[in-house]
PDB file of N, CA and C in Angstrom:
ATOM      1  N   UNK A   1     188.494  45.414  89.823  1.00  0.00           N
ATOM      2  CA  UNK A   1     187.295  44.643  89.652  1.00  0.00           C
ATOM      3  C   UNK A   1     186.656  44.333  91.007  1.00  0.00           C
ATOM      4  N   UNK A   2     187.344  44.089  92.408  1.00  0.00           N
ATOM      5  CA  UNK A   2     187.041  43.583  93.287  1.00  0.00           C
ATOM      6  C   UNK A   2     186.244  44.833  93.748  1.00  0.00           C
ATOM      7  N   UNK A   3     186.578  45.911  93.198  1.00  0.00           N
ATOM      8  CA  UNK A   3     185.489  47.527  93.988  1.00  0.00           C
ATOM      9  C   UNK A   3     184.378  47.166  93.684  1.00  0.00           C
ATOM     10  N   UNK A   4     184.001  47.234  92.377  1.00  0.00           N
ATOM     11  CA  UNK A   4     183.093  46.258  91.415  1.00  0.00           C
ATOM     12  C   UNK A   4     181.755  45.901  92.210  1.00  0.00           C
ATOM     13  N   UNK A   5     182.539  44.751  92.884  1.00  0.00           N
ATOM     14  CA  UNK A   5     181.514  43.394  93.188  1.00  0.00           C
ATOM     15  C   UNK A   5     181.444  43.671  94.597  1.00  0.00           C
ATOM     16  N   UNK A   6     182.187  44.363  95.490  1.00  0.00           N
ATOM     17  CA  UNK A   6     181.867  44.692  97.179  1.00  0.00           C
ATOM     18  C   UNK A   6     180.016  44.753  97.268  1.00  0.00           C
ATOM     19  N   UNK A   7     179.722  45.706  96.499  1.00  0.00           N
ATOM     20  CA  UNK A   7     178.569  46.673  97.178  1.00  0.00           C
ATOM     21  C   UNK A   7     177.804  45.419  96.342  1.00  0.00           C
ATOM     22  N   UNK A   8     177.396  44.544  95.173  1.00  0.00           N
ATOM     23  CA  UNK A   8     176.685  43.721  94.898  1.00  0.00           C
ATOM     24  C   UNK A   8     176.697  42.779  95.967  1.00  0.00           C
ATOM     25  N   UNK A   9     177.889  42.007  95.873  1.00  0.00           N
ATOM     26  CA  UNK A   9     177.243  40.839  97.192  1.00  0.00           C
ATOM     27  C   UNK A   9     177.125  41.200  98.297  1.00  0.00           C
ATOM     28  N   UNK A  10     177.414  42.264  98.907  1.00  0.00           N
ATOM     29  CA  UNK A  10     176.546  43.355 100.204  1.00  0.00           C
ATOM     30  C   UNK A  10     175.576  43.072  99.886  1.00  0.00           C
ATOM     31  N   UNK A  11     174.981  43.640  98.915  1.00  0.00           N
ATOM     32  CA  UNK A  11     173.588  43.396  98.327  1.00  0.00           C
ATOM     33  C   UNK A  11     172.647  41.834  99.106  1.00  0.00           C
ATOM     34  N   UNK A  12     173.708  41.096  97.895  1.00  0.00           N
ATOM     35  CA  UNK A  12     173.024  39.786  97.746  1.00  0.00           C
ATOM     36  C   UNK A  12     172.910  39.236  99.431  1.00  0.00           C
ATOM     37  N   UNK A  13     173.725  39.432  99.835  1.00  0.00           N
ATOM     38  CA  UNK A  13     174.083  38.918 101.729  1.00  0.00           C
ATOM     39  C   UNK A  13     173.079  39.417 102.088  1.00  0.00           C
ATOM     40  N   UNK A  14     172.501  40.520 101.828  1.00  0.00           N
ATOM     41  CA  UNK A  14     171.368  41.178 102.928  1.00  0.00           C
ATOM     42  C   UNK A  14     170.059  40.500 102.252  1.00  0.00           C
ATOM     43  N   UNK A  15     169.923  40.460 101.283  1.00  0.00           N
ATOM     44  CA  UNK A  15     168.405  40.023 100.269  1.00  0.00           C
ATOM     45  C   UNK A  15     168.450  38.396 100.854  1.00  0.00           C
ATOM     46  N   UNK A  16     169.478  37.831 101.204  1.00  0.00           N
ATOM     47  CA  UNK A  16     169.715  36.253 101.593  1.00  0.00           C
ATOM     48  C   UNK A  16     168.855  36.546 102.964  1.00  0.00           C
ATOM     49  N   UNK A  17     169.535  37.180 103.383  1.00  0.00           N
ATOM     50  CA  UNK A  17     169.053  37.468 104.712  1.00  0.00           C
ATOM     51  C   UNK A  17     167.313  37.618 105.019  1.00  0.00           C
ATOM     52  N   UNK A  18     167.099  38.542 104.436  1.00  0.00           N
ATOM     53  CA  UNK A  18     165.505  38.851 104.123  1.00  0.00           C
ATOM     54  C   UNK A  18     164.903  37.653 103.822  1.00  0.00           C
ATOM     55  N   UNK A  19     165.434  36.987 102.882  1.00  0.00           N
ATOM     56  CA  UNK A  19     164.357  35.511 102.746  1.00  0.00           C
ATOM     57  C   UNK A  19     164.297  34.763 103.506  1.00  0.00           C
ATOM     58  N   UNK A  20     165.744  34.335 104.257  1.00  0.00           N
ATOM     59  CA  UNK A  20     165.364  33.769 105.189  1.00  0.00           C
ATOM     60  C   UNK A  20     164.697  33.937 106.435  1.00  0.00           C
ATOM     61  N   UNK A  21     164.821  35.458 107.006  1.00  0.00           N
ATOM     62  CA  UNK A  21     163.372  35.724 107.579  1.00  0.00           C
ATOM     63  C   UNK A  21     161.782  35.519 107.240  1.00  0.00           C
ATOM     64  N   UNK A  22     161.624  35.723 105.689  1.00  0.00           N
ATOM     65  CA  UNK A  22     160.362  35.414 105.085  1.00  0.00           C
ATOM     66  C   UNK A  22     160.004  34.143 105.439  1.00  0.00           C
ATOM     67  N   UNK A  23     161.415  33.644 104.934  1.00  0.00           N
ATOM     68  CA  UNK A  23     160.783  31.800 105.212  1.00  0.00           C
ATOM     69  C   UNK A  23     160.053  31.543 106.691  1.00  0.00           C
ATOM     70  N   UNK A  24     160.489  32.570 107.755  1.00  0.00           N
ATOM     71  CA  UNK A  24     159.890  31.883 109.418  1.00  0.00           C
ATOM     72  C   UNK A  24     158.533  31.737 108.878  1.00  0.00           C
ATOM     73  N   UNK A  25     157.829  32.427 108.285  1.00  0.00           N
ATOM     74  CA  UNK A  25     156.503  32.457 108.404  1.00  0.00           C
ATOM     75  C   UNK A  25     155.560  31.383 107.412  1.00  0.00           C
ATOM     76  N   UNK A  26     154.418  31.531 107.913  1.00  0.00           N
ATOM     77  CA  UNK A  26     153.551  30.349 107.544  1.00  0.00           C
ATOM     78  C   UNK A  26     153.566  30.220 106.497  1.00  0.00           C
ATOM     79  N   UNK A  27     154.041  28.955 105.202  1.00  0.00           N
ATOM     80  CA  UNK A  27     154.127  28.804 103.709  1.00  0.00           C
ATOM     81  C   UNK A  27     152.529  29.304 102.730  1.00  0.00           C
ATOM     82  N   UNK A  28     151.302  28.809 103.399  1.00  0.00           N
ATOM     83  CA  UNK A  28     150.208  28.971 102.956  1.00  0.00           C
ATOM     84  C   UNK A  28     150.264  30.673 103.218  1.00  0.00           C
ATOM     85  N   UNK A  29     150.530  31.765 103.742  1.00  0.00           N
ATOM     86  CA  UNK A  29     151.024  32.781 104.368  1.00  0.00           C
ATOM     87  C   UNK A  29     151.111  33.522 102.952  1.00  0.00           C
ATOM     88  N   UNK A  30     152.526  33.247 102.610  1.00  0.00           N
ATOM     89  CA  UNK A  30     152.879  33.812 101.579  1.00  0.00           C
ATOM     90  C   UNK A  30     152.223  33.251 100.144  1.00  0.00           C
ATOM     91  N   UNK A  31     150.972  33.390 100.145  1.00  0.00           N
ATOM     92  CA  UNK A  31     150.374  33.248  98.936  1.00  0.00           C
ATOM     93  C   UNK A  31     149.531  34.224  98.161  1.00  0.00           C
ATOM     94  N   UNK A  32     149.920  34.512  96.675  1.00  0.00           N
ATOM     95  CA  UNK A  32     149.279  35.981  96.436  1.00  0.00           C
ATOM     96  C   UNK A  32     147.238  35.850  96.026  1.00  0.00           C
ATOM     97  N   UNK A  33     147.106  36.876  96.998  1.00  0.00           N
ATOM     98  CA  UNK A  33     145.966  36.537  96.512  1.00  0.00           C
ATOM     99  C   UNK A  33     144.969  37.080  94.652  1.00  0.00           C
ATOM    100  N   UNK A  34     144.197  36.045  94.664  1.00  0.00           N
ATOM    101  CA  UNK A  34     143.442  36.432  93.011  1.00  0.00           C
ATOM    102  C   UNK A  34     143.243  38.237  92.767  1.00  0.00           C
ATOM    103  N   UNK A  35     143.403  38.920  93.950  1.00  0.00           N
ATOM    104  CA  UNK A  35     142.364  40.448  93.656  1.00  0.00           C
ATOM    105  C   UNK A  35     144.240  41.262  93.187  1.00  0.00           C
ATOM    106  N   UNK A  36     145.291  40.787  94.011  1.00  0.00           N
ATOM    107  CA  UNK A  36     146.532  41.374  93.196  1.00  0.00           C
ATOM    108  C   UNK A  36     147.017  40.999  92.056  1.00  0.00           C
ATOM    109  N   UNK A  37     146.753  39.198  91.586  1.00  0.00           N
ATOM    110  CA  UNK A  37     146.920  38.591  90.551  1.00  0.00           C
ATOM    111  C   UNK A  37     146.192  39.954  89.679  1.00  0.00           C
ATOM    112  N   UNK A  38     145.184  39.993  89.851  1.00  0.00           N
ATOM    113  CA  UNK A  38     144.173  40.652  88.640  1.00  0.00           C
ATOM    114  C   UNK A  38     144.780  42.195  88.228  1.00  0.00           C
ATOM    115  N   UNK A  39     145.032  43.088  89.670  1.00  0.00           N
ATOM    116  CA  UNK A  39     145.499  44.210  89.355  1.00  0.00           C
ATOM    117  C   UNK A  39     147.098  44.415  88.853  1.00  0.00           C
ATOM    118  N   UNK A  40     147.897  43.039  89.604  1.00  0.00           N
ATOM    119  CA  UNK A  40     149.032  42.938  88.366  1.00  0.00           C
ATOM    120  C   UNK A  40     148.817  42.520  86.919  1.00  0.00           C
ATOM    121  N   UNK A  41     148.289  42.073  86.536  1.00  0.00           N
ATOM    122  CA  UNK A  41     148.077  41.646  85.041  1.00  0.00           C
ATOM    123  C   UNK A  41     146.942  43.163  84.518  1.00  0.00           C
ATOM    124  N   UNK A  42     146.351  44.174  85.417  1.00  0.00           N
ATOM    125  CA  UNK A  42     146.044  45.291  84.342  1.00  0.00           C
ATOM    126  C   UNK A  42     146.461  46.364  84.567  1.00  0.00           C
ATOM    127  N   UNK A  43     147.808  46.277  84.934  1.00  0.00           N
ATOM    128  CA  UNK A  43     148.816  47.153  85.260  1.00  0.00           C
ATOM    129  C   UNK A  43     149.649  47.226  84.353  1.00  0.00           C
ATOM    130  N   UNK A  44     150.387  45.365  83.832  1.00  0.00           N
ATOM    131  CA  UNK A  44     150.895  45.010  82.586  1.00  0.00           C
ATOM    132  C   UNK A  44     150.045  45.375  81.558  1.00  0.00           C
ATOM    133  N   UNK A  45     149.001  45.466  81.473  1.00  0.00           N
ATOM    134  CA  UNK A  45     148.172  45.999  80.246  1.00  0.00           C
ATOM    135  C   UNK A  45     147.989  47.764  79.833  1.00  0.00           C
ATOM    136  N   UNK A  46     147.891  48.424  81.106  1.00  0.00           N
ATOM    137  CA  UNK A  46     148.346  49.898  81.297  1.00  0.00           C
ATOM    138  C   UNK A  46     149.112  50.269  80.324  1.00  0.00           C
ATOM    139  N   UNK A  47     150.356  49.183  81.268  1.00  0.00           N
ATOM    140  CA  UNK A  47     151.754  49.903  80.286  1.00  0.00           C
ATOM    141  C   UNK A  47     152.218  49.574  79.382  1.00  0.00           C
ATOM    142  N   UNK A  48     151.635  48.455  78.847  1.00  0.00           N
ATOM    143  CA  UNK A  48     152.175  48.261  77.556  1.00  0.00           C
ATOM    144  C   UNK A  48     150.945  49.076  76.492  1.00  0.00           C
ATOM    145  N   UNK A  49     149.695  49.265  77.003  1.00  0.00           N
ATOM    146  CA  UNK A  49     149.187  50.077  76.266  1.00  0.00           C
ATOM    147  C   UNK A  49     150.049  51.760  76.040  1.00  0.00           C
ATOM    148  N   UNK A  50     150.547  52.269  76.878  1.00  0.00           N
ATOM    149  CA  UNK A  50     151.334  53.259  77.329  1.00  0.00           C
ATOM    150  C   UNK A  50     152.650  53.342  76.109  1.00  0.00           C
ATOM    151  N   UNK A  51     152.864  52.130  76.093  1.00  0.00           N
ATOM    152  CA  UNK A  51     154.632  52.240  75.809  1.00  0.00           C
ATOM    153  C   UNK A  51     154.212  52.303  74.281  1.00  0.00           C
ATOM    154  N   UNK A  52     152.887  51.378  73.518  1.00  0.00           N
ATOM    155  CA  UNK A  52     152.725  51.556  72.233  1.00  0.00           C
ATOM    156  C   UNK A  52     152.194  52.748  71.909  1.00  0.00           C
ATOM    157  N   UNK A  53     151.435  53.611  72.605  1.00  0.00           N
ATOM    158  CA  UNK A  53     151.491  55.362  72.671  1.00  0.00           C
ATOM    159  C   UNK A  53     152.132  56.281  72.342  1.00  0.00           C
ATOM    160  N   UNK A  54     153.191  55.945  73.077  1.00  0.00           N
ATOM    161  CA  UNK A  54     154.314  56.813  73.413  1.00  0.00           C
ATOM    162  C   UNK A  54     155.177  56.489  71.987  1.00  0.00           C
ATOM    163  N   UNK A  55     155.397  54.959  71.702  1.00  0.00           N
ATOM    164  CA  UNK A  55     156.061  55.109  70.267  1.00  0.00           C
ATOM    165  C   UNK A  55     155.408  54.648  69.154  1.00  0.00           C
ATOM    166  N   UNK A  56     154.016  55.671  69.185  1.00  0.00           N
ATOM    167  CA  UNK A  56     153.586  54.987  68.015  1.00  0.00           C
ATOM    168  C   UNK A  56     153.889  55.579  66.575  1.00  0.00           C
ATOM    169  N   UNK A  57     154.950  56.888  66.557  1.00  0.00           N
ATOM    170  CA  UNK A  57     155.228  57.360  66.117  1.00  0.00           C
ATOM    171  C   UNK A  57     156.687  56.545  65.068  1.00  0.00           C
ATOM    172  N   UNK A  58     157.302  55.710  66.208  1.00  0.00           N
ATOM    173  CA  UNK A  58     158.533  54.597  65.618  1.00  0.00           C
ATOM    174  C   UNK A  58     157.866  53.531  65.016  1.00  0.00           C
ATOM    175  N   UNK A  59     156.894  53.185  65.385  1.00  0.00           N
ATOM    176  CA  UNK A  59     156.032  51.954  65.085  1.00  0.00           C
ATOM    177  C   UNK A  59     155.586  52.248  63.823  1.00  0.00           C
ATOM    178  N   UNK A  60     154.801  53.383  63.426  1.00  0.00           N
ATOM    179  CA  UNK A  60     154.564  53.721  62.655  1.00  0.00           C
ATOM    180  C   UNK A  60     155.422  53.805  61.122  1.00  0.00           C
ATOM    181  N   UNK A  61     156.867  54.462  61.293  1.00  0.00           N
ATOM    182  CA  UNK A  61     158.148  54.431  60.384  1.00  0.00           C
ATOM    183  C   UNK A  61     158.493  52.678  59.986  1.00  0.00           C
ATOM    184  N   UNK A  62     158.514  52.212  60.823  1.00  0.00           N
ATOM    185  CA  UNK A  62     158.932  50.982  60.973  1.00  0.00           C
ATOM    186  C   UNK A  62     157.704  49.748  60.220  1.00  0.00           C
ATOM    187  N   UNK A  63     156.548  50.716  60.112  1.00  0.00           N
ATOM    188  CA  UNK A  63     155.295  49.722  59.498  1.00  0.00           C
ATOM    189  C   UNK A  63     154.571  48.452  59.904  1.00  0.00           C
ATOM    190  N   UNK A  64     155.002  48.837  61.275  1.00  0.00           N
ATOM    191  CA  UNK A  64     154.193  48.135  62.288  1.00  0.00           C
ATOM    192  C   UNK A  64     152.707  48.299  62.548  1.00  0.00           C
ATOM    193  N   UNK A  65     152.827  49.747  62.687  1.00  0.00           N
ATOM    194  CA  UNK A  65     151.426  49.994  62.906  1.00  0.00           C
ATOM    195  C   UNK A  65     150.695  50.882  61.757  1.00  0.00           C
ATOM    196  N   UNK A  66     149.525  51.037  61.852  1.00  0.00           N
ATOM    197  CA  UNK A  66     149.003  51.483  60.735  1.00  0.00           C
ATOM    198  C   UNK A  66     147.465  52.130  61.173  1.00  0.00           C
ATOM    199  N   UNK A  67     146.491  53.275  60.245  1.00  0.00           N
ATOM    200  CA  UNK A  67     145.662  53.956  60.724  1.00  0.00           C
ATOM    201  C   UNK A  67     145.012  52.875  61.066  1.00  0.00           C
ATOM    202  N   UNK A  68     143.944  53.708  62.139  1.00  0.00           N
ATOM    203  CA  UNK A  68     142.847  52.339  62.587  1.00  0.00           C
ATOM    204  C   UNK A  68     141.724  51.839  61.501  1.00  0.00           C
ATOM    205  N   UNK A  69     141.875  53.053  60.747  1.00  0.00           N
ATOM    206  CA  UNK A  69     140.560  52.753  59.530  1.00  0.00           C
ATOM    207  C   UNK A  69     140.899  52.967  58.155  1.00  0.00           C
ATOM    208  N   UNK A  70     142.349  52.200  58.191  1.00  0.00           N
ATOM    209  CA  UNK A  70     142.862  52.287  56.733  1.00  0.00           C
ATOM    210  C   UNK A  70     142.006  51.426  55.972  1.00  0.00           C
ATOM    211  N   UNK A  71     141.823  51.936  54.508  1.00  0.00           N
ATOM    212  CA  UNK A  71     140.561  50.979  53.682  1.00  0.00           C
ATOM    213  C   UNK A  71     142.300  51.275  52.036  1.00  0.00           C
ATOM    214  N   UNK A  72     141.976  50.092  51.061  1.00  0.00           N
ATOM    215  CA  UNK A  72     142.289  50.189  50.161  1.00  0.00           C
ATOM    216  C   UNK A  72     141.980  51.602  49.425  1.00  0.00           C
ATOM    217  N   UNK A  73     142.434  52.025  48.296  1.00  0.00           N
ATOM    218  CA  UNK A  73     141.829  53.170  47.819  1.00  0.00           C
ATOM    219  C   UNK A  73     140.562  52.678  46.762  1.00  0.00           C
ATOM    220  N   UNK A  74     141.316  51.970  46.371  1.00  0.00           N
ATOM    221  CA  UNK A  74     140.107  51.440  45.288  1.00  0.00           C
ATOM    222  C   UNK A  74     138.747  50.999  45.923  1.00  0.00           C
ATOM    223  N   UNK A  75     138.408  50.184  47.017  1.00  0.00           N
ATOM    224  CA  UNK A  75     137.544  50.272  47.584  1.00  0.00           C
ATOM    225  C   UNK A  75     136.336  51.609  48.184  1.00  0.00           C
ATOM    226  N   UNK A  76     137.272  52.941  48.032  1.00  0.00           N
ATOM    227  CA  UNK A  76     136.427  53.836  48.425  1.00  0.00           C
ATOM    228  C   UNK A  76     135.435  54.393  47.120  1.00  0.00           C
ATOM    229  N   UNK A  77     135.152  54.993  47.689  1.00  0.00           N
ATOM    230  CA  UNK A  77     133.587  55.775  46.564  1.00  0.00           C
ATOM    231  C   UNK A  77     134.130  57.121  46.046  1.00  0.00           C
ATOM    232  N   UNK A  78     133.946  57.297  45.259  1.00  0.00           N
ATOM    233  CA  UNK A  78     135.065  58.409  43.885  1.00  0.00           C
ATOM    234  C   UNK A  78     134.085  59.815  44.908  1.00  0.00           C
TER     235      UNK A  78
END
């Protein structure tokens, strides 16, 4: 188990490390600005448009999803 966990808290020791370099710098510094806010949130929209794409085929079995212009039958014109 101890092989395991070597190379993780290696890990974690060095990522400790990194922040606390981050921290030297100015707090107002590290603030994200609105123009990445925006392109992260339509990036999340990308891919989740993407991922319902890709299985809309499971979605579909599963009766999740359905045609875009499904109408009752009875409603249509003979």
């Amino acid at each position: 188990m101890r092989e395991r966990t070597g190379p993780i808290l290696r890990m974690l020791a060095r990522l400790r490390v990194l922040r606390a370099l981050d921290g030297l710098q100015d707090p107002a510094a590290r603030e994200a600005s609105p123009f990445l806010f925006l392109v992260a949130i339509v990036l999340a929209l990308l891919l989740a448009i993407l991922e319902v794409d890709l299985n809309s085929a499971e979605l579909r079995s599963l009766g999740l999803m359905g045609d875009a212009f499904s109408a009752d039958p009875v409603f249509k014109s003979p």
